[in-house]
Every structure is written in C-alpha cells, then in structure tokens.
C-alpha atoms as a PDB file:
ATOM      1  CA  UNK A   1       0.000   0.000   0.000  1.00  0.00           C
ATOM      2  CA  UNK A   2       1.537   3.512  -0.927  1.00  0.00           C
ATOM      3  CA  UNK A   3       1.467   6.133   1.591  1.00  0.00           C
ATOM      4  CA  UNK A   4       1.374   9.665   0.533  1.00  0.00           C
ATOM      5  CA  UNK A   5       2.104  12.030   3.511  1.00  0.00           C
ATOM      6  CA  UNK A   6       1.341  16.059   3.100  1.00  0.00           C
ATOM      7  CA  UNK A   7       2.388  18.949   5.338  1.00  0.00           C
ATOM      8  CA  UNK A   8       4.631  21.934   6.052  1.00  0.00           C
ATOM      9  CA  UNK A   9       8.061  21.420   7.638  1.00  0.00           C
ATOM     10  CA  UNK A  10      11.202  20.371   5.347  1.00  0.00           C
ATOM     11  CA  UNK A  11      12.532  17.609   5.623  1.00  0.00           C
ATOM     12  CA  UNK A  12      15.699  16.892   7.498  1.00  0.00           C
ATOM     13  CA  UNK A  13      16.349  13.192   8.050  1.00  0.00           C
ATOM     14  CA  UNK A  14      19.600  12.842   6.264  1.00  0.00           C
ATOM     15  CA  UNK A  15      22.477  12.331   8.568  1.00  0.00           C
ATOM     16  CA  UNK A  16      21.032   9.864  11.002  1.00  0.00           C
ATOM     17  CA  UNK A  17      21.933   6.181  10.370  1.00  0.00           C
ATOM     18  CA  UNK A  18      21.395   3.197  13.118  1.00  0.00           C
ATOM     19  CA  UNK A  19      22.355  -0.395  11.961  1.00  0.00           C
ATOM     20  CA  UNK A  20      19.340  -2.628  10.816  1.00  0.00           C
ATOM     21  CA  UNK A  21      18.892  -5.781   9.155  1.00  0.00           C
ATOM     22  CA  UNK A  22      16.947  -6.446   6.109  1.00  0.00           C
ATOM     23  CA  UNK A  23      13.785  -4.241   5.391  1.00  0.00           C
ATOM     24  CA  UNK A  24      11.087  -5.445   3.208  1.00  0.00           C
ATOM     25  CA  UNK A  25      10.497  -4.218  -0.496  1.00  0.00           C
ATOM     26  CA  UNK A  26      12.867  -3.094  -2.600  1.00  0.00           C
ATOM     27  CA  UNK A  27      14.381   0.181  -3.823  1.00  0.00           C
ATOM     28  CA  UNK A  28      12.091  -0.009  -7.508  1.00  0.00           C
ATOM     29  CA  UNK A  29       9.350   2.119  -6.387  1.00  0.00           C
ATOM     30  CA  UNK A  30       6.777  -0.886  -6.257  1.00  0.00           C
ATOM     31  CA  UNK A  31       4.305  -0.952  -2.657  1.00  0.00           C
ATOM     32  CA  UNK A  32       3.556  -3.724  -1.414  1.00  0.00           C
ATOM     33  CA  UNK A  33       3.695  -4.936   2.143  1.00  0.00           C
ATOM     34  CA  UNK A  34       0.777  -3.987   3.729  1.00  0.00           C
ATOM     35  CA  UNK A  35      -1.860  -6.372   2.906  1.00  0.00           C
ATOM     36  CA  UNK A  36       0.975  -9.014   3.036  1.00  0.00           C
ATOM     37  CA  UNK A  37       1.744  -9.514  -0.324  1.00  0.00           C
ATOM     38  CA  UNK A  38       4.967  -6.934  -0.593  1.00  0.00           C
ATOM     39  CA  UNK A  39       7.414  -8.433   1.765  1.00  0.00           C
ATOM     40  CA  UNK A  40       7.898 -11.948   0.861  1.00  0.00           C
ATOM     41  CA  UNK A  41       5.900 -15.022   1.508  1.00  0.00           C
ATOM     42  CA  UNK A  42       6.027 -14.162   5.758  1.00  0.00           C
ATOM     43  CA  UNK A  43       4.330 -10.526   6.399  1.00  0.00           C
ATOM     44  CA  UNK A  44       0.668 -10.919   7.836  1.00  0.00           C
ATOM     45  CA  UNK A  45      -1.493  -7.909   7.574  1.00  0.00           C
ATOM     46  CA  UNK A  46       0.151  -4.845   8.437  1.00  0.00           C
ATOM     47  CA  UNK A  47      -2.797  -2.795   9.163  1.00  0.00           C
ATOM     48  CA  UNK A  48      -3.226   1.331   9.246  1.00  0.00           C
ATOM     49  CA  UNK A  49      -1.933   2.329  12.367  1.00  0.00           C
ATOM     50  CA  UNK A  50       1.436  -0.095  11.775  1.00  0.00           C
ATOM     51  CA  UNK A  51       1.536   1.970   8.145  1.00  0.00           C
ATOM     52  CA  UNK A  52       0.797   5.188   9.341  1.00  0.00           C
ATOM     53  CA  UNK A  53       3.734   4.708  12.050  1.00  0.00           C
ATOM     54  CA  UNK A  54       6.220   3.920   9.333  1.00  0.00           C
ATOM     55  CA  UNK A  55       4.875   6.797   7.288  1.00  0.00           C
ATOM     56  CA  UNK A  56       5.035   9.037  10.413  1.00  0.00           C
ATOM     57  CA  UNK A  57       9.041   8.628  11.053  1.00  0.00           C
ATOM     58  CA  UNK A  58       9.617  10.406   8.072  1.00  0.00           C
ATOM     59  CA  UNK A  59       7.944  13.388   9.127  1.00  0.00           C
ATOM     60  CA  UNK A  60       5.564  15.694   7.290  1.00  0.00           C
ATOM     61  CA  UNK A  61       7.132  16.723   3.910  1.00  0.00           C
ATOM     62  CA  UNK A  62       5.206  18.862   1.639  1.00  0.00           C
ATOM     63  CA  UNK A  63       4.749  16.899  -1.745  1.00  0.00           C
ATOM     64  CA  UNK A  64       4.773  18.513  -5.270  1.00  0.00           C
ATOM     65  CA  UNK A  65       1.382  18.029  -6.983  1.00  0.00           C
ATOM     66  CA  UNK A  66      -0.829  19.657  -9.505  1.00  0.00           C
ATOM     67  CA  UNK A  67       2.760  21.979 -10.441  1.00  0.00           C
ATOM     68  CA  UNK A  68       3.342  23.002  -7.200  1.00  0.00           C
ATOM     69  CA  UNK A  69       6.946  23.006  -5.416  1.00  0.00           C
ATOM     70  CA  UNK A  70       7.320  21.090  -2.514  1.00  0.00           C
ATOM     71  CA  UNK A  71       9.977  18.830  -0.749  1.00  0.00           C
ATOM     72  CA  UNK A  72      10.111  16.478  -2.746  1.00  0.00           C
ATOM     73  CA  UNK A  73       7.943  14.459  -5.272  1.00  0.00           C
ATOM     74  CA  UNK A  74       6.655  11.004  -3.206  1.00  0.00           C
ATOM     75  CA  UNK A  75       6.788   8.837  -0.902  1.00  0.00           C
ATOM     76  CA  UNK A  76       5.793   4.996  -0.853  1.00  0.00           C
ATOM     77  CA  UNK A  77       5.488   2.846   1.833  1.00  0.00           C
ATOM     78  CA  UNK A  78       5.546  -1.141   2.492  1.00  0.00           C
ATOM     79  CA  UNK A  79       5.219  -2.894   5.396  1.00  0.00           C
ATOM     80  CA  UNK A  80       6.035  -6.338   6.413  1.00  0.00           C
ATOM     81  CA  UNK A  81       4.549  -7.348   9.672  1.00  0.00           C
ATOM     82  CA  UNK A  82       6.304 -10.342  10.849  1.00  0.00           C
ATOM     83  CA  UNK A  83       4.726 -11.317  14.482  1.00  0.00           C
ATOM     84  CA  UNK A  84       1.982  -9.359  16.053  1.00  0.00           C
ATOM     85  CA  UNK A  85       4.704  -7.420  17.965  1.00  0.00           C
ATOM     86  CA  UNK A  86       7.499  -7.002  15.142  1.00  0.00           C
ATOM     87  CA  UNK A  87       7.487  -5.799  11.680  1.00  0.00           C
ATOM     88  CA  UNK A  88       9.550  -4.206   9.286  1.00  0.00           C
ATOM     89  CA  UNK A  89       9.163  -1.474   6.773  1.00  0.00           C
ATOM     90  CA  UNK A  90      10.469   0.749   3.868  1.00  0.00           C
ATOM     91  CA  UNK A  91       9.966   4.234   3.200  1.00  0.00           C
ATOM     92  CA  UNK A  92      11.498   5.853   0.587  1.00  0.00           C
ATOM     93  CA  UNK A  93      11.113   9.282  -0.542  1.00  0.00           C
ATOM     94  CA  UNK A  94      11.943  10.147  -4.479  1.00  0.00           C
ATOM     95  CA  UNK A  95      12.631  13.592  -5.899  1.00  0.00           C
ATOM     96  CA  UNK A  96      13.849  15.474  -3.410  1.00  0.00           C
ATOM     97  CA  UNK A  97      14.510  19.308  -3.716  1.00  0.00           C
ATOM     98  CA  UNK A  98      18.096  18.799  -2.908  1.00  0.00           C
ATOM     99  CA  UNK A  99      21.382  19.708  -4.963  1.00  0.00           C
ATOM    100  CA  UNK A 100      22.874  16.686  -4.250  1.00  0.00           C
ATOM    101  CA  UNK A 101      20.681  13.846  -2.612  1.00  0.00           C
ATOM    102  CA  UNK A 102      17.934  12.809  -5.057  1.00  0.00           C
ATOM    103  CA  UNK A 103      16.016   9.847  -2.916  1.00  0.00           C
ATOM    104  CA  UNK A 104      16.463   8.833   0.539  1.00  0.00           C
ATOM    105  CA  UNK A 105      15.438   5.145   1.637  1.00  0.00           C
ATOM    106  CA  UNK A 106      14.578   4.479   4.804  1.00  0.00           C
ATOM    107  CA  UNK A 107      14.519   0.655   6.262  1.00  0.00           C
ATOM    108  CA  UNK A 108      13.092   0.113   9.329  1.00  0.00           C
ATOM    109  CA  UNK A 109      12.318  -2.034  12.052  1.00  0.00           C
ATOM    110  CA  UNK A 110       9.105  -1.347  14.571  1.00  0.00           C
ATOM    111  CA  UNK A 111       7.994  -3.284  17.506  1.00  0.00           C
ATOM    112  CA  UNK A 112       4.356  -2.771  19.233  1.00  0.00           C
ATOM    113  CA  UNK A 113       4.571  -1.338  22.928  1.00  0.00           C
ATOM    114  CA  UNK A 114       1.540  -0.782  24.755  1.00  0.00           C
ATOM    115  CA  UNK A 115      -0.421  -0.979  21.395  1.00  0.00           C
ATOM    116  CA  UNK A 116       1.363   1.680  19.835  1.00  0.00           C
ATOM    117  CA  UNK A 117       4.196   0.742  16.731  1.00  0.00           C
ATOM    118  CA  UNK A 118       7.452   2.223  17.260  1.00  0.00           C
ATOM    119  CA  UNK A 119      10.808   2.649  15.398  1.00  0.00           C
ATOM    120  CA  UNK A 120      13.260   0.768  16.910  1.00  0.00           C
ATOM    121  CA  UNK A 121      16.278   0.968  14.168  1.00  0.00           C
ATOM    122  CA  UNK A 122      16.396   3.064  10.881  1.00  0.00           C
ATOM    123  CA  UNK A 123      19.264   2.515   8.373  1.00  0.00           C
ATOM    124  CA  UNK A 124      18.880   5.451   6.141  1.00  0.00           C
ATOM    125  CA  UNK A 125      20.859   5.246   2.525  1.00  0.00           C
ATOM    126  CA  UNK A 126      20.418   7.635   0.128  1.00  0.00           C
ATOM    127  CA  UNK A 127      20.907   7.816  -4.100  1.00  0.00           C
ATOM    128  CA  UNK A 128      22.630  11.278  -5.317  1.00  0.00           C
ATOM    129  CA  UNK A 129      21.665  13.789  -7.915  1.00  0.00           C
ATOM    130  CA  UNK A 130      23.421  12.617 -11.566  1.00  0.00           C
ATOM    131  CA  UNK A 131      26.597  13.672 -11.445  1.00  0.00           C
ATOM    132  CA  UNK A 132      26.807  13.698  -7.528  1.00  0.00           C
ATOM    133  CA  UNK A 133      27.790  10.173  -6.576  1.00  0.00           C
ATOM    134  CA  UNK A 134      26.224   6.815  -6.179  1.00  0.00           C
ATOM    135  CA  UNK A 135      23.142   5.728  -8.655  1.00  0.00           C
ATOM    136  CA  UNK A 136      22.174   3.331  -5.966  1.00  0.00           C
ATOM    137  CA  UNK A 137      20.922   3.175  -2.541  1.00  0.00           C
ATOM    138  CA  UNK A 138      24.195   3.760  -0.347  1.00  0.00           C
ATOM    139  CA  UNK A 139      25.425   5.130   2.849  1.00  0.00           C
ATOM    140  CA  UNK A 140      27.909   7.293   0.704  1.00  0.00           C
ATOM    141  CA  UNK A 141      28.263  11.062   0.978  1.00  0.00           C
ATOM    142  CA  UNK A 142      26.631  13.106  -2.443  1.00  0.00           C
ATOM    143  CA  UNK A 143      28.931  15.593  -3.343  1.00  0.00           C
END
C-alpha cells in the first residue's frame, strides 16, 4: 500500500543512520507490504496504524502536486509485519529538492509497545543527484 504524507516542515532526516537488518520491499518504487503480499511469503497484515507509524518517522514533507513546489515528489510505503509485535518497513522518498541527494530510503524495524508501533532501528541510505555520486541506494556522501 503507498502512503502519501502532506504537510509543512522540510525535511531533514539525512544524517542519522542506526544499523538494521533487512527491510522489506525493494528500492524499484513498487508498494507492497501492507496487505501481506509486498514483503515476501512471511508478512501478515500490516494494518493502518502499523503503516501510518512507518509513514510518520519520516515526518511531514510537503509533496509537489498539480505543479506546485514542494519537498520532494513522493513517498511509498511497504510494510512487512512479521509477528503481532514485530514488523519491518520501507519508506522511501523520491525527488527530493536537494542539490545533491535525489532519494532517501529508509529501512526500518518497529515493535508494538503498549499498542502503539514504534521505530526501533532506521538505516537510512540515500541515491545522489546525476553527477553527484552513487546511482544506488548507499550510505555514501553526495557531493
């Protein structure tokens, strides 16, 4: 399921990077996750509030539509839910507004406390501008 998040503040989530194992999806664009078809052959139903969480660590960016600048272009979204207290996710945002970092993936981890998901790890690689650096997902530096 793809997740498009809308608001005001810019986003800053670049230089923070915590180790994590494997996230679900990959970095093609394609959802998937959330009604356990996206993350292999193991996620169960991730649900809204386990989507919106993974959305949510991201923060509000304000997406381009209709012409309209914003921080960047999209955002998708997929989930894997693993047990009923563990899941993982990706989030990756595409197009940024940035001279030198053009998408930024995030994969995370999330556990369920006290019926709320969390974060618990986010390894954050990014792809540069052309002409900046890496093509791929990487923790490299753009120039």
């Amino acid at each position: 399921m793809s997740v498009v998040r809308c608001g005001r503040s810019v986003l800053a989530l670049f230089l923070v990077s915590a180790a994590l194992g494997a996230g679900c999806g990959d970095d093609s664009g394609q959802s998937g996750g959330a009604d356990g078809s996206g993350g292999g052959g193991d996620c169960k139903d991730a649900g809204k509030a386990l989507t919106d969480a993974a959305a949510a660590h991201v923060g509000d960016l304000k997406l381009a539509s209709g012409g309209d600048e914003g921080d960047a272009e999209r955002l998708t979204v997929d989930v894997c839910r693993t047990t009923d207290q563990d899941a993982k996710a990706t989030v990756i945002v595409y197009g940024l507004r940035d001279d030198s970092i053009r998408d930024v993936r995030h994969q995370l981890r999330l556990i369920k406390t006290g019926g709320l998901w969390q974060v618990t790890d986010d390894l954050d690689t990014r792809r540069c501008q052309k002409g900046r650096g890496q093509q791929d997902f990487s923790g490299g530096i753009c120039g």
